[in-house]
N, C-alpha and C. Protein backbone atom coordinates (compact mmCIF):
# COMPACT_ATOMS: atom_id res chain seq x y z
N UNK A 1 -69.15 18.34 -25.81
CA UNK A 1 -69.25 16.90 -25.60
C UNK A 1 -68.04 16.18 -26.17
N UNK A 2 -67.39 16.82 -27.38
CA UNK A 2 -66.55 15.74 -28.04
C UNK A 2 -65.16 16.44 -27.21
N UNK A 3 -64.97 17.55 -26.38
CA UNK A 3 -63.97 17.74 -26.08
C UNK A 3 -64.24 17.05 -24.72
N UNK A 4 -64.76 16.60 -23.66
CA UNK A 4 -64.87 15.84 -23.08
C UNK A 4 -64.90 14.61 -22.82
N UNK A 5 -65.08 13.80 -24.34
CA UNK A 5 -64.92 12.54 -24.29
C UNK A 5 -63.12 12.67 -24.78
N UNK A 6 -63.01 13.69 -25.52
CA UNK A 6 -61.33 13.54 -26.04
C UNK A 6 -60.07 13.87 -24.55
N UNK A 7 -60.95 14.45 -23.59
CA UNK A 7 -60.46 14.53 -22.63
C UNK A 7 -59.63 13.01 -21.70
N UNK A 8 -61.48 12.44 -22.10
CA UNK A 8 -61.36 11.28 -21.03
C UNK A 8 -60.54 10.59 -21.58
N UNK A 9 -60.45 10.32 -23.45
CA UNK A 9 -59.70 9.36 -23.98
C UNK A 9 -57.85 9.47 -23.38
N UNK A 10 -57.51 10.82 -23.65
CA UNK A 10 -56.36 10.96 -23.38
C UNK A 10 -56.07 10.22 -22.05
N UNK A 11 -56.97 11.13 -21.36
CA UNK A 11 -56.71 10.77 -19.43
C UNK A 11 -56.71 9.11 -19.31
N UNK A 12 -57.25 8.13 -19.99
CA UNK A 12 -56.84 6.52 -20.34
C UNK A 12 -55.65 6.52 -20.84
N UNK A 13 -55.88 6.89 -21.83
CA UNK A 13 -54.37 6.80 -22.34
C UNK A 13 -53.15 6.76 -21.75
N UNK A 14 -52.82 7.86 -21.01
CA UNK A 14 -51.86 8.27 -19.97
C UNK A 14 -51.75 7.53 -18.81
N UNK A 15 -52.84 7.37 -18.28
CA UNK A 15 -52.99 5.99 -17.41
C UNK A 15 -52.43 4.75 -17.94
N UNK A 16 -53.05 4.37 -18.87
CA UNK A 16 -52.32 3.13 -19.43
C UNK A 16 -50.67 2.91 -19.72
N UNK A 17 -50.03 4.34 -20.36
CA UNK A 17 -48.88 4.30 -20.73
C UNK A 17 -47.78 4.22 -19.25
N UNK A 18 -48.51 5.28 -18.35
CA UNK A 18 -47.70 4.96 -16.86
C UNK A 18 -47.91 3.28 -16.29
N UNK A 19 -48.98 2.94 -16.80
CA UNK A 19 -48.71 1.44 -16.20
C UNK A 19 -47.63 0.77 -16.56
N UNK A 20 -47.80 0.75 -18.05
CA UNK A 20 -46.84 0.27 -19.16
C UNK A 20 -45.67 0.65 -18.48
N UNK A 21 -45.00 1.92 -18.33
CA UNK A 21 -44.08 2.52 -17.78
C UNK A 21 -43.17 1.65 -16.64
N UNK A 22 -44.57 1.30 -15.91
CA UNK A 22 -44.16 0.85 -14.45
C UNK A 22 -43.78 -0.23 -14.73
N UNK A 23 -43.89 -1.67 -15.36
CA UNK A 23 -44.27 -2.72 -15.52
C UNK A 23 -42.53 -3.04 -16.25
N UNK A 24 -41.85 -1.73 -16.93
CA UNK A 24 -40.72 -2.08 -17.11
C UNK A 24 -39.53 -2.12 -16.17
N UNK A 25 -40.08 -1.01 -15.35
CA UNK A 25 -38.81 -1.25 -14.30
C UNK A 25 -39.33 -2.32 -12.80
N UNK A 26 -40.37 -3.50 -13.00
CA UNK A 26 -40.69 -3.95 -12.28
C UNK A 26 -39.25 -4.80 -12.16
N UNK A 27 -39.58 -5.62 -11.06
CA UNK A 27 -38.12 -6.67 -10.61
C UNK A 27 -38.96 -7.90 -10.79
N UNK A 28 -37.84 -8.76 -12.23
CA UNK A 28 -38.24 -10.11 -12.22
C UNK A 28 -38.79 -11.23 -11.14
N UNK A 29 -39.32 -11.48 -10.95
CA UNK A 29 -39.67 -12.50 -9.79
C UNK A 29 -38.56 -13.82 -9.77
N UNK A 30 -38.41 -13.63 -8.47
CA UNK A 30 -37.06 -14.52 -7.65
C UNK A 30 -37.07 -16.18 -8.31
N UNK A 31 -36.20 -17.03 -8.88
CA UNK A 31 -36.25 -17.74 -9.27
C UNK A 31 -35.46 -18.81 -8.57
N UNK A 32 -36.16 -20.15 -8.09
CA UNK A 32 -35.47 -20.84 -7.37
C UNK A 32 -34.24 -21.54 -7.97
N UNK A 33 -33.45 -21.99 -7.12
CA UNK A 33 -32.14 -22.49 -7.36
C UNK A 33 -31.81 -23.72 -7.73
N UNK A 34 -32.62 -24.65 -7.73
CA UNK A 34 -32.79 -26.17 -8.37
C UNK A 34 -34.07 -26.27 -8.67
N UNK A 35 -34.90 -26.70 -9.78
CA UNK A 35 -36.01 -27.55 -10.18
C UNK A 35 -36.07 -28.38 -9.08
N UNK A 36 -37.23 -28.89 -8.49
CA UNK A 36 -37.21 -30.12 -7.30
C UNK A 36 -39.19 -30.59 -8.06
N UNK A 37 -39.01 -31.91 -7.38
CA UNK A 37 -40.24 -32.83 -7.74
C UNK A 37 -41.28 -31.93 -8.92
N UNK A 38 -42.62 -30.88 -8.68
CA UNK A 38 -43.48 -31.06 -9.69
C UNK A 38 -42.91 -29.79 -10.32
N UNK A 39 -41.88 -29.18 -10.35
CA UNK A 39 -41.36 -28.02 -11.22
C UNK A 39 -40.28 -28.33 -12.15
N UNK A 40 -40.02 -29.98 -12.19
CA UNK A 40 -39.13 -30.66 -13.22
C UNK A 40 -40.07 -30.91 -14.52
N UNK A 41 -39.75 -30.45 -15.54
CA UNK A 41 -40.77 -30.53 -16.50
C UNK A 41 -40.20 -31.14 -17.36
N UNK A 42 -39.14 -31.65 -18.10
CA UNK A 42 -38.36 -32.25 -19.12
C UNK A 42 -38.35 -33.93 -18.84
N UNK A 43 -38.81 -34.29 -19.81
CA UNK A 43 -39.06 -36.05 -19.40
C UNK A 43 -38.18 -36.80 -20.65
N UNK A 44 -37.70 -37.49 -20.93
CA UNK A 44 -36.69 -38.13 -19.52
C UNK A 44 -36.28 -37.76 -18.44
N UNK A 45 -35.47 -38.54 -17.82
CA UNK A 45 -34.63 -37.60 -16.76
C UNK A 45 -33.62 -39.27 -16.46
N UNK A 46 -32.20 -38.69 -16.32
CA UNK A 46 -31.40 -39.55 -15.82
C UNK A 46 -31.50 -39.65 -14.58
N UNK A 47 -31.84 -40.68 -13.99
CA UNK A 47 -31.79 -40.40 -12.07
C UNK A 47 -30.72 -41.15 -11.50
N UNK A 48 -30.27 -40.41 -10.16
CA UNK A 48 -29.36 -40.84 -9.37
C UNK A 48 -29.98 -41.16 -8.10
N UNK A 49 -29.60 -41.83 -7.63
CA UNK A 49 -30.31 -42.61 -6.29
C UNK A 49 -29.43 -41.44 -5.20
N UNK A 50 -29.75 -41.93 -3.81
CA UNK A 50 -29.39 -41.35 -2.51
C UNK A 50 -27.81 -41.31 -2.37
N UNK A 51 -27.05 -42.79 -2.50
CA UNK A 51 -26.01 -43.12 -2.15
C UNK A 51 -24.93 -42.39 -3.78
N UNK A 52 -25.95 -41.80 -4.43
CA UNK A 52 -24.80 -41.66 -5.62
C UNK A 52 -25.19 -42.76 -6.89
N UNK A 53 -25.81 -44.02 -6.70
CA UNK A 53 -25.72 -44.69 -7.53
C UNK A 53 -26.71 -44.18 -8.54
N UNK A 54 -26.33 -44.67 -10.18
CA UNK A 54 -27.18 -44.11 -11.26
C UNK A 54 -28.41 -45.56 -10.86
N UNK A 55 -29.98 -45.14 -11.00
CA UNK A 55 -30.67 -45.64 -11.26
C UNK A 55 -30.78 -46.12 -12.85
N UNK A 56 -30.98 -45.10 -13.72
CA UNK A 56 -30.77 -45.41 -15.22
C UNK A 56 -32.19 -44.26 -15.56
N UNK A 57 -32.10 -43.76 -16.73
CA UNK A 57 -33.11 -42.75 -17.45
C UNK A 57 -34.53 -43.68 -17.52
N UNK A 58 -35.31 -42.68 -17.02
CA UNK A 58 -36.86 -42.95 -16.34
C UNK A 58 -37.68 -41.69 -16.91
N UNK A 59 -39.03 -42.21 -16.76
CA UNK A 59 -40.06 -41.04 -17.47
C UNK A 59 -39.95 -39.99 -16.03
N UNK A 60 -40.48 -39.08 -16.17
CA UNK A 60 -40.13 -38.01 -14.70
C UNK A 60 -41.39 -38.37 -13.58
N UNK A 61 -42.23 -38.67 -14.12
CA UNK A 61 -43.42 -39.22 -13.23
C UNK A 61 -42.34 -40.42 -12.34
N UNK A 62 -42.48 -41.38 -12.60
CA UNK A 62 -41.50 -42.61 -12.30
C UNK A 62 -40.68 -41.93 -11.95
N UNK A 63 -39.83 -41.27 -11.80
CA UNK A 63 -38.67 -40.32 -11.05
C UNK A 63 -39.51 -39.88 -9.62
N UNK A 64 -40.00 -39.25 -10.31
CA UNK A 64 -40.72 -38.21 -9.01
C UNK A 64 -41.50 -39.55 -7.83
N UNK A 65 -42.35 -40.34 -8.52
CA UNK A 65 -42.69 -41.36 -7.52
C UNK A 65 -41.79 -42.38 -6.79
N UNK A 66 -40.19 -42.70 -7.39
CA UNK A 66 -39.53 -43.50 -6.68
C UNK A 66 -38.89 -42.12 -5.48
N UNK A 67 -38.62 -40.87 -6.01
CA UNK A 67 -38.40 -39.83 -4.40
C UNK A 67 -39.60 -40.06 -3.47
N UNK A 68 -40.89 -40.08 -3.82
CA UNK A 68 -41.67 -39.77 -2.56
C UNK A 68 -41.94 -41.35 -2.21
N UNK A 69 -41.12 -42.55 -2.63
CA UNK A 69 -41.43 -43.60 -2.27
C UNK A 69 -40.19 -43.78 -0.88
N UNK A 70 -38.94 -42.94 -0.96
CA UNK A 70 -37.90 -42.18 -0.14
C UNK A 70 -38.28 -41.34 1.20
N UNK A 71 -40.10 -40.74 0.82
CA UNK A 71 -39.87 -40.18 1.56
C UNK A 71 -39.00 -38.61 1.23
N UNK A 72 -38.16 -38.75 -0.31
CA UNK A 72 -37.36 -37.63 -0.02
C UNK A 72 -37.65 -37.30 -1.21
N UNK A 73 -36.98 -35.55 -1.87
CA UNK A 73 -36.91 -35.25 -2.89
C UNK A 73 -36.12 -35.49 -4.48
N UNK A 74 -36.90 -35.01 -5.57
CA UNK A 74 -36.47 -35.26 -6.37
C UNK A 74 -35.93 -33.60 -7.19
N UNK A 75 -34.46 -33.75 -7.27
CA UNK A 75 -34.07 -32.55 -7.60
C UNK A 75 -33.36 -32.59 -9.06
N UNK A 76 -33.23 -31.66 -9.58
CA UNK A 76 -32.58 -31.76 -11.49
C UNK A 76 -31.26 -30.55 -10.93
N UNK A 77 -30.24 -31.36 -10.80
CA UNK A 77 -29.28 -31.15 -10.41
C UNK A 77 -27.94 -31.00 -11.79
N UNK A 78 -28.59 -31.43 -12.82
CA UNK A 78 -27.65 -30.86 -14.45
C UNK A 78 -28.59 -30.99 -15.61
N UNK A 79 -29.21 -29.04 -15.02
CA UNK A 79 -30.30 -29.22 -16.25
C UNK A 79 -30.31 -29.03 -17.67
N UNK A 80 -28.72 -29.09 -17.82
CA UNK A 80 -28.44 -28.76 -19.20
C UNK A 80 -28.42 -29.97 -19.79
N UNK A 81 -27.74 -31.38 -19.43
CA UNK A 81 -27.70 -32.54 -20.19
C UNK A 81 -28.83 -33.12 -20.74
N UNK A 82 -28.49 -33.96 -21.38
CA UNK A 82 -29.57 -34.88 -22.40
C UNK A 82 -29.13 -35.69 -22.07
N UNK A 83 -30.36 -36.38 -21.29
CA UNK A 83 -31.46 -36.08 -20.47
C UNK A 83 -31.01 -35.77 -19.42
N UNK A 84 -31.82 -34.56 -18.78
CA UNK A 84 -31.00 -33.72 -17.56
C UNK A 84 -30.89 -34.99 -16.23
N UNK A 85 -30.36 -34.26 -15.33
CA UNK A 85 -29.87 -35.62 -14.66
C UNK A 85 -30.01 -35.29 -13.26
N UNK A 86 -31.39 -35.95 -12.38
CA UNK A 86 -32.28 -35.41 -11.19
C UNK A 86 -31.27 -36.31 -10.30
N UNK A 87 -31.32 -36.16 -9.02
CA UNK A 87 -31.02 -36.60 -7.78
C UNK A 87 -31.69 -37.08 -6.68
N UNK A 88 -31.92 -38.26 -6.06
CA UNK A 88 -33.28 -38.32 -5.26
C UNK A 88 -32.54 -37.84 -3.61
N UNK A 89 -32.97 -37.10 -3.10
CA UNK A 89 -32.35 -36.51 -1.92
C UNK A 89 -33.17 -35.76 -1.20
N UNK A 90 -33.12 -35.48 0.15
CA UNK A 90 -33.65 -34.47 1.33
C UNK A 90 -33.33 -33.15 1.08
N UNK A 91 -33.73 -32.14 -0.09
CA UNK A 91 -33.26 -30.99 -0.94
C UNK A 91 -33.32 -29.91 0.80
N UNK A 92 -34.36 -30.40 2.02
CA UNK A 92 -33.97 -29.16 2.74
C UNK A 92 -32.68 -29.39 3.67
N UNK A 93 -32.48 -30.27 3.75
CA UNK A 93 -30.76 -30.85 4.51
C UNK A 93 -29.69 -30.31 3.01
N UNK A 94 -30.26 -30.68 2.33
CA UNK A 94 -29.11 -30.44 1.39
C UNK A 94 -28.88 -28.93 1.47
N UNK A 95 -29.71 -28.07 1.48
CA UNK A 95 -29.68 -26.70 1.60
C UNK A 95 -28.77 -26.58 2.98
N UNK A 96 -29.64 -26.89 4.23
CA UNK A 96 -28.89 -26.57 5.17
C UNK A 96 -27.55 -26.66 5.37
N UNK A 97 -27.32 -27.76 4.92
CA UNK A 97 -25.37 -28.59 5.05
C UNK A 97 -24.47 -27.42 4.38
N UNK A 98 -25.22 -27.42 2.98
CA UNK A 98 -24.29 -26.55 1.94
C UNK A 98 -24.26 -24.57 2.88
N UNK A 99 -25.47 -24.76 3.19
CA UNK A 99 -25.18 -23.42 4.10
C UNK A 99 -24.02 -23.23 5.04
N UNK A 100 -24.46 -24.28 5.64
CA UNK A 100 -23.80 -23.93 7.20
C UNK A 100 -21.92 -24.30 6.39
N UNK A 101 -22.03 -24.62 5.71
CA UNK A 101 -20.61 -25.39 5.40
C UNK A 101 -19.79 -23.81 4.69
N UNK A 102 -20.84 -23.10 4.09
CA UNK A 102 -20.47 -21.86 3.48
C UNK A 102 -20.04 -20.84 4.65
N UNK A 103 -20.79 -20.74 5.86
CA UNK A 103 -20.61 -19.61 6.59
C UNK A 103 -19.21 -20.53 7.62
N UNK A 104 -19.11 -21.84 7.53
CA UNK A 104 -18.06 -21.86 8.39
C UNK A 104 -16.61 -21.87 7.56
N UNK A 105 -16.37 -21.77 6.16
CA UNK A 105 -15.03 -21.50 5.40
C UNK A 105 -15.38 -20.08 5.08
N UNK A 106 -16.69 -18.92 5.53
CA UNK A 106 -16.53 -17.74 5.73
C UNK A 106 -16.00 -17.42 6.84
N UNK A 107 -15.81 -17.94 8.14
CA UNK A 107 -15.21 -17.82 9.22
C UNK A 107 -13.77 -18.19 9.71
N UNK A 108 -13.31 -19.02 8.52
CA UNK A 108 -12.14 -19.73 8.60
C UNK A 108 -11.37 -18.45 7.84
N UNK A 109 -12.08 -17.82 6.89
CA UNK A 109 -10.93 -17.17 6.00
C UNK A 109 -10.25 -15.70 6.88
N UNK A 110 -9.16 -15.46 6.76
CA UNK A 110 -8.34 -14.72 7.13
C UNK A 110 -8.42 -13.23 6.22
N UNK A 111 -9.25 -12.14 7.13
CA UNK A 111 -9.39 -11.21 6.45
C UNK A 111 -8.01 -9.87 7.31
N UNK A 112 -7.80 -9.28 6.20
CA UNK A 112 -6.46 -8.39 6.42
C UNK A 112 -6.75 -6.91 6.65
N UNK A 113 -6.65 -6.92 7.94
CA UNK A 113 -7.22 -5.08 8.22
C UNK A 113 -5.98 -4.03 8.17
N UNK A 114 -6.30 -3.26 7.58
CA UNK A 114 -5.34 -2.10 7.04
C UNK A 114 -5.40 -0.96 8.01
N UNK A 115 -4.68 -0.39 8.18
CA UNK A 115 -4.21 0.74 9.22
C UNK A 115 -3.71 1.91 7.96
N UNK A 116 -3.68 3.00 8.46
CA UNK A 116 -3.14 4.10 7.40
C UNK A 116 -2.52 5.45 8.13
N UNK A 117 -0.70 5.64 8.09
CA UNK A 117 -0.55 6.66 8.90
C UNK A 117 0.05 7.53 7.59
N UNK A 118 -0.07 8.51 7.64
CA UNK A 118 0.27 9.97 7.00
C UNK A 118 1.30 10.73 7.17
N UNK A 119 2.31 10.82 6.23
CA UNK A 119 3.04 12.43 5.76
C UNK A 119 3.38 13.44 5.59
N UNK A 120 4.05 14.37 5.84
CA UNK A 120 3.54 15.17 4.55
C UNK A 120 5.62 15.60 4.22
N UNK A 121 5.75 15.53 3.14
CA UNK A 121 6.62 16.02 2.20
C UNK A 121 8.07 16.61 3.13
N UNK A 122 7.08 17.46 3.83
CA UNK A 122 8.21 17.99 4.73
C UNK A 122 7.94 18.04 6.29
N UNK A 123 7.74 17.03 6.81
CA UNK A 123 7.59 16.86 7.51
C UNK A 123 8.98 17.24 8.57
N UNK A 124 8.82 17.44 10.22
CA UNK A 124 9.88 17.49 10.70
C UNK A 124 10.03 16.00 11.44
N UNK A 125 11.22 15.92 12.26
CA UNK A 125 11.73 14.78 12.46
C UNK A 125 11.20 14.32 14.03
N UNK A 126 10.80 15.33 14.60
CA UNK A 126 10.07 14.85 15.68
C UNK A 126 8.46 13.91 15.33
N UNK A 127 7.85 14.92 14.36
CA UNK A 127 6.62 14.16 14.11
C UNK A 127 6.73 13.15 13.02
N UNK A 128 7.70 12.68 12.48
CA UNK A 128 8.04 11.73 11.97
C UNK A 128 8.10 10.23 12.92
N UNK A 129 9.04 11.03 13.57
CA UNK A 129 9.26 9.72 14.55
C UNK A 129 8.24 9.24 15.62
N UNK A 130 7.19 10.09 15.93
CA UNK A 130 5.71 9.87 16.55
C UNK A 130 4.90 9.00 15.57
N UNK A 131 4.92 9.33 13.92
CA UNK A 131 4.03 8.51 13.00
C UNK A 131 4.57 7.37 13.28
N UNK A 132 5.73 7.74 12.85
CA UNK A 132 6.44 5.91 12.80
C UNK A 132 6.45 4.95 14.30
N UNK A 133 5.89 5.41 15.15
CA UNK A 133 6.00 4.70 16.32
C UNK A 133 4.68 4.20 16.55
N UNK A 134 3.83 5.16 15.89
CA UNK A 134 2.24 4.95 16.14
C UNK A 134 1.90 3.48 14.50
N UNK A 135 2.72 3.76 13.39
CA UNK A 135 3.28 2.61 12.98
C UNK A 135 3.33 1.52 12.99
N UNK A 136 4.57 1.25 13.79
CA UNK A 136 5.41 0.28 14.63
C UNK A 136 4.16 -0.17 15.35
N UNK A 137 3.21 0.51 16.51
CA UNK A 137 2.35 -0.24 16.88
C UNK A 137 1.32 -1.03 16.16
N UNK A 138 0.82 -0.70 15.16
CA UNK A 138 0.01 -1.10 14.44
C UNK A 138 0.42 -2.58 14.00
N UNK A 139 1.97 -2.39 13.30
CA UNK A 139 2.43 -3.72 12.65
C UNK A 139 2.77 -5.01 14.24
N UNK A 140 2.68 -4.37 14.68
CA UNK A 140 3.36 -5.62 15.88
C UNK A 140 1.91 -6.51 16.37
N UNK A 141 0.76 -5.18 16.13
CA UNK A 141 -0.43 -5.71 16.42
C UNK A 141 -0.81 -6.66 15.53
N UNK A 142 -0.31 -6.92 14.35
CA UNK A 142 -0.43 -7.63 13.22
C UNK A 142 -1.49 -7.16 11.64
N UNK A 143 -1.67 -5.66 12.21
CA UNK A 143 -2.30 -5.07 11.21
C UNK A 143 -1.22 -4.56 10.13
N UNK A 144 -1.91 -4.41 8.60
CA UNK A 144 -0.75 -4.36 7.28
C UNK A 144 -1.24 -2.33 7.70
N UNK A 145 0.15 -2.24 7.11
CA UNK A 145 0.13 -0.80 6.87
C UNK A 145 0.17 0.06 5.98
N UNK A 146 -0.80 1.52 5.41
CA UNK A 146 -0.81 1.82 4.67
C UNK A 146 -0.03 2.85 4.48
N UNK A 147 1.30 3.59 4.39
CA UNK A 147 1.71 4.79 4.97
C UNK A 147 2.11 6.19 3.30
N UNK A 148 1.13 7.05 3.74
CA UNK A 148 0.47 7.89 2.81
C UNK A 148 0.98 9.55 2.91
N UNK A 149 1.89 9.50 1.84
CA UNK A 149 2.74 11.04 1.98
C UNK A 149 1.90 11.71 0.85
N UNK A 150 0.87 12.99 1.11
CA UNK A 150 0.28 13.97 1.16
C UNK A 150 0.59 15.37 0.74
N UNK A 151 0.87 15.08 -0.49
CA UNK A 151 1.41 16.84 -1.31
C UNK A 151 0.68 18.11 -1.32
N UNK A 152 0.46 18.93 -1.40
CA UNK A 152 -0.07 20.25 -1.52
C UNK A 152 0.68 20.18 -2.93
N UNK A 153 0.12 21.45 -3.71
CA UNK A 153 0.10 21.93 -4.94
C UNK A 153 1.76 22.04 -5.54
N UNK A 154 2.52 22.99 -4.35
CA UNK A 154 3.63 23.32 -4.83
C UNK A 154 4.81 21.99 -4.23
N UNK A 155 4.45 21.38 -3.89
CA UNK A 155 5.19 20.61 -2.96
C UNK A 155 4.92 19.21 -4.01
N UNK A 156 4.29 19.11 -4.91
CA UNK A 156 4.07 18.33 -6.11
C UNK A 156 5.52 18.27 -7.36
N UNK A 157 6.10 19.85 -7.09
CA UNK A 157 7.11 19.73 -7.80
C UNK A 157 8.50 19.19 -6.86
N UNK A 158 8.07 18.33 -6.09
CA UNK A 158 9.35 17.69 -5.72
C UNK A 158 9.12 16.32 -5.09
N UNK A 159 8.55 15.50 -6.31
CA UNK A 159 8.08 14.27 -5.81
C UNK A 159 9.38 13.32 -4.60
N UNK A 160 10.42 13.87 -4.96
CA UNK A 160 11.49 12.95 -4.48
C UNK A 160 12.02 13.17 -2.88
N UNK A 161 11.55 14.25 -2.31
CA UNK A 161 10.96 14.12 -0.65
C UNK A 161 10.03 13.44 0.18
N UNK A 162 8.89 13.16 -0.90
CA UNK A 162 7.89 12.21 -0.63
C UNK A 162 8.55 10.62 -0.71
N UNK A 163 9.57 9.99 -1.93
CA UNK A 163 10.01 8.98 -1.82
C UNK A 163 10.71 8.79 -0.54
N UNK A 164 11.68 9.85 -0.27
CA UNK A 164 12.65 9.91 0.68
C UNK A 164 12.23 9.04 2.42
N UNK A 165 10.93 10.40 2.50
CA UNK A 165 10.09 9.98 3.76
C UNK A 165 9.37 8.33 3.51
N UNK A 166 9.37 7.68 2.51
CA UNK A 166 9.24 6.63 2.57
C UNK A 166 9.93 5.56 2.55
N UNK A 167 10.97 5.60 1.99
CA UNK A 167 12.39 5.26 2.16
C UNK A 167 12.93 4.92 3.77
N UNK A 168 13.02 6.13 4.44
CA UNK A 168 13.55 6.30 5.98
C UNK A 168 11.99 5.65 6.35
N UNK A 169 11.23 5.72 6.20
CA UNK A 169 10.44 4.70 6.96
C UNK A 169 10.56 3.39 6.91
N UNK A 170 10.60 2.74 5.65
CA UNK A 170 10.92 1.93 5.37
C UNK A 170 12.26 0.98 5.85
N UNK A 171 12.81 1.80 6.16
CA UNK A 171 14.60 1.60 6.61
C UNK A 171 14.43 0.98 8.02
N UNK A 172 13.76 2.30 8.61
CA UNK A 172 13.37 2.17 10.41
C UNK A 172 12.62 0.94 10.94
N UNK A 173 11.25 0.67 10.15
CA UNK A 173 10.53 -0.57 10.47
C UNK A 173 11.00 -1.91 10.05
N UNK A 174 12.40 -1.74 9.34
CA UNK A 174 12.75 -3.44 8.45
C UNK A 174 12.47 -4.16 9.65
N UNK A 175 13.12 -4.06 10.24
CA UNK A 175 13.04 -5.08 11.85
C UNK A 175 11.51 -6.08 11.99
N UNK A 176 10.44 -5.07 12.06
CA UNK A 176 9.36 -5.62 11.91
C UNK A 176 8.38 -5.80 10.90
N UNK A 177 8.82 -5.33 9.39
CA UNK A 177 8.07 -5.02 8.25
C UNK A 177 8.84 -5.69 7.07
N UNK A 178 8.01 -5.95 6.19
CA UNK A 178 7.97 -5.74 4.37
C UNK A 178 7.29 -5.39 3.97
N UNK A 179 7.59 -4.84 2.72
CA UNK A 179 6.98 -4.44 1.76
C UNK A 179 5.98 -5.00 1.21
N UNK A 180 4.91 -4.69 1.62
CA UNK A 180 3.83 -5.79 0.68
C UNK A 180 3.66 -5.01 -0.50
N UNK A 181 3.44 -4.02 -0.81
CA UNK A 181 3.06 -3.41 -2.03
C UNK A 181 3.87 -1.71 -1.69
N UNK A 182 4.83 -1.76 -3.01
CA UNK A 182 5.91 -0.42 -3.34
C UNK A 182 5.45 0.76 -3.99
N UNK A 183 5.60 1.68 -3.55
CA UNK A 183 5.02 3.04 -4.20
C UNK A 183 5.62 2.94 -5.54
N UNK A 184 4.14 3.93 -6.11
CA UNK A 184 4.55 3.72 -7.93
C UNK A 184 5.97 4.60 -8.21
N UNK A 185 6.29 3.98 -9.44
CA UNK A 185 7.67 4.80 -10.01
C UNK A 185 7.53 6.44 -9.94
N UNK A 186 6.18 6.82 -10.06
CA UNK A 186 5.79 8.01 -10.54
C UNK A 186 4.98 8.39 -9.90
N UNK A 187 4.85 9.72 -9.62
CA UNK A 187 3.77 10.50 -8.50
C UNK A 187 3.07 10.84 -9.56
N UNK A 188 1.49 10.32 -9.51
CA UNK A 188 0.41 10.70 -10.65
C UNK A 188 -0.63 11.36 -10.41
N UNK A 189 -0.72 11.13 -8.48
CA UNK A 189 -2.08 11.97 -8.21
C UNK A 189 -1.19 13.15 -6.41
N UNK A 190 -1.67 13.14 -6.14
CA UNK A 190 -1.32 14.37 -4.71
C UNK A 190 -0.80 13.43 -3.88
N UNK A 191 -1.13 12.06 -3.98
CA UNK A 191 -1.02 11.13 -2.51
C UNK A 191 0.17 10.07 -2.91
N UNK A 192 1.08 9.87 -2.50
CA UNK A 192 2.58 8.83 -2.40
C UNK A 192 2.20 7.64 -1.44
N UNK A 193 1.64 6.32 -1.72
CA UNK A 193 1.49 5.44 -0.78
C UNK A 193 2.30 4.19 -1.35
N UNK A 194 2.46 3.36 -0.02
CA UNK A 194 2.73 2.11 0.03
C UNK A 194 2.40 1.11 1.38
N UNK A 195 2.40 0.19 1.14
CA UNK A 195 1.80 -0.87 2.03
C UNK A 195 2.49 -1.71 3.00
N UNK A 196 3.12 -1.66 3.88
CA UNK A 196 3.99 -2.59 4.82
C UNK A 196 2.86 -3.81 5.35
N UNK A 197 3.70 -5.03 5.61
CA UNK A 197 3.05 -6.10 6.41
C UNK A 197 4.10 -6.44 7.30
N UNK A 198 3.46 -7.08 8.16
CA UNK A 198 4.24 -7.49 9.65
C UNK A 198 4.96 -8.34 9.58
N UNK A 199 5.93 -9.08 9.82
CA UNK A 199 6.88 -9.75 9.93
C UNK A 199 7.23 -10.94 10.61
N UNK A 200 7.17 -10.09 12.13
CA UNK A 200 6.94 -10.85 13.45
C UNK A 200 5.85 -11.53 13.62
């Protein structure tokens, strides 16, 4: 009997501690992004009217009733000051505007796609001049270039063939290229890169 109740005790136990368990790696619950009307809890409150103008510091009740006398919301827009300082405004336009205003200077911004042609140390001069043409297309297209000379083990002890082939590339594309970013002084890992941008 007593090893059966010491059974059951444990078997709680263990139960309980996996709850416990669980309850730490739960995910905080999502927290909204402005206080608005009955989730403003700090009284005073400095209020600002629609147009911007300061009304003057009000109990938050009296806040909250001159927004729904608007028609619109009452939001705590600097909840750090003394006395934090609410806004009376249409909080779901305000959301929307600030959205749409975000995804259209995400659409405005100018993102830079990279191309990457390859090396190797000793390369011959026919397939040199195929990379560099396949290159050349890339930059005219207006893509930046990544061009990546590729050592093997023994071919490590002669970092200065790898500069070379970047060099004569470098030489060949001036016409349509700079240098956006120069291979390091020093070969530190297997791979010799640098970055051309377009010109034209």
């Amino acid at each position: 009997m007593q090893q059966s109740v010491g059974r059951a005790v444990s078997a709680l136990t263990r139960r309980h501690t996996i709850r416990g368990r669980k309850s730490l790696f739960r995910e905080p619950p999502p927290t909204a992004e402005h206080r608005i009307n009955e989730n403003i809890r700090y009284t005073p409150v400095r209020v600002v009217d629609t147009d911007g103008e300061q009304i003057g510091v009000l109990p938050v009740d009296e806040a909250r009733q001159a927004a729904a006398e608007r028609g619109v919301d009452l939001v705590e827009i600097a909840p750090s000051a003394r006395p934090p300082v609410c806004k009376i405004m249409d909080y779901g336009r305000f959301i929307f505007e600030r959205d749409k205003k975000a995804k259209e200077a995400k659409r405005k911004q100018h993102t830079v796609e990279l191309k990457e042609v390859k090396f190797r140390p000793n390369i011959g001069d026919h397939d040199f001049d195929t990379k560099l043409k396949k290159a050349g297309q890339f930059l005219r297209s207006g893509y930046h270039v990544k061009l990546t000379v590729m050592f093997r083990m023994r071919e490590m002890r002669r970092p200065e063939n790898g500069y070379d082939i970047l060099e004569r590339a470098t030489r060949k594309l001036s016409p349509i290229a700079a240098i956006e970013n120069a291979p390091p002084d020093r070969l530190t890992g297997r791979d010799l890169t640098m970055v051309l941008r377009p010109t034209e």
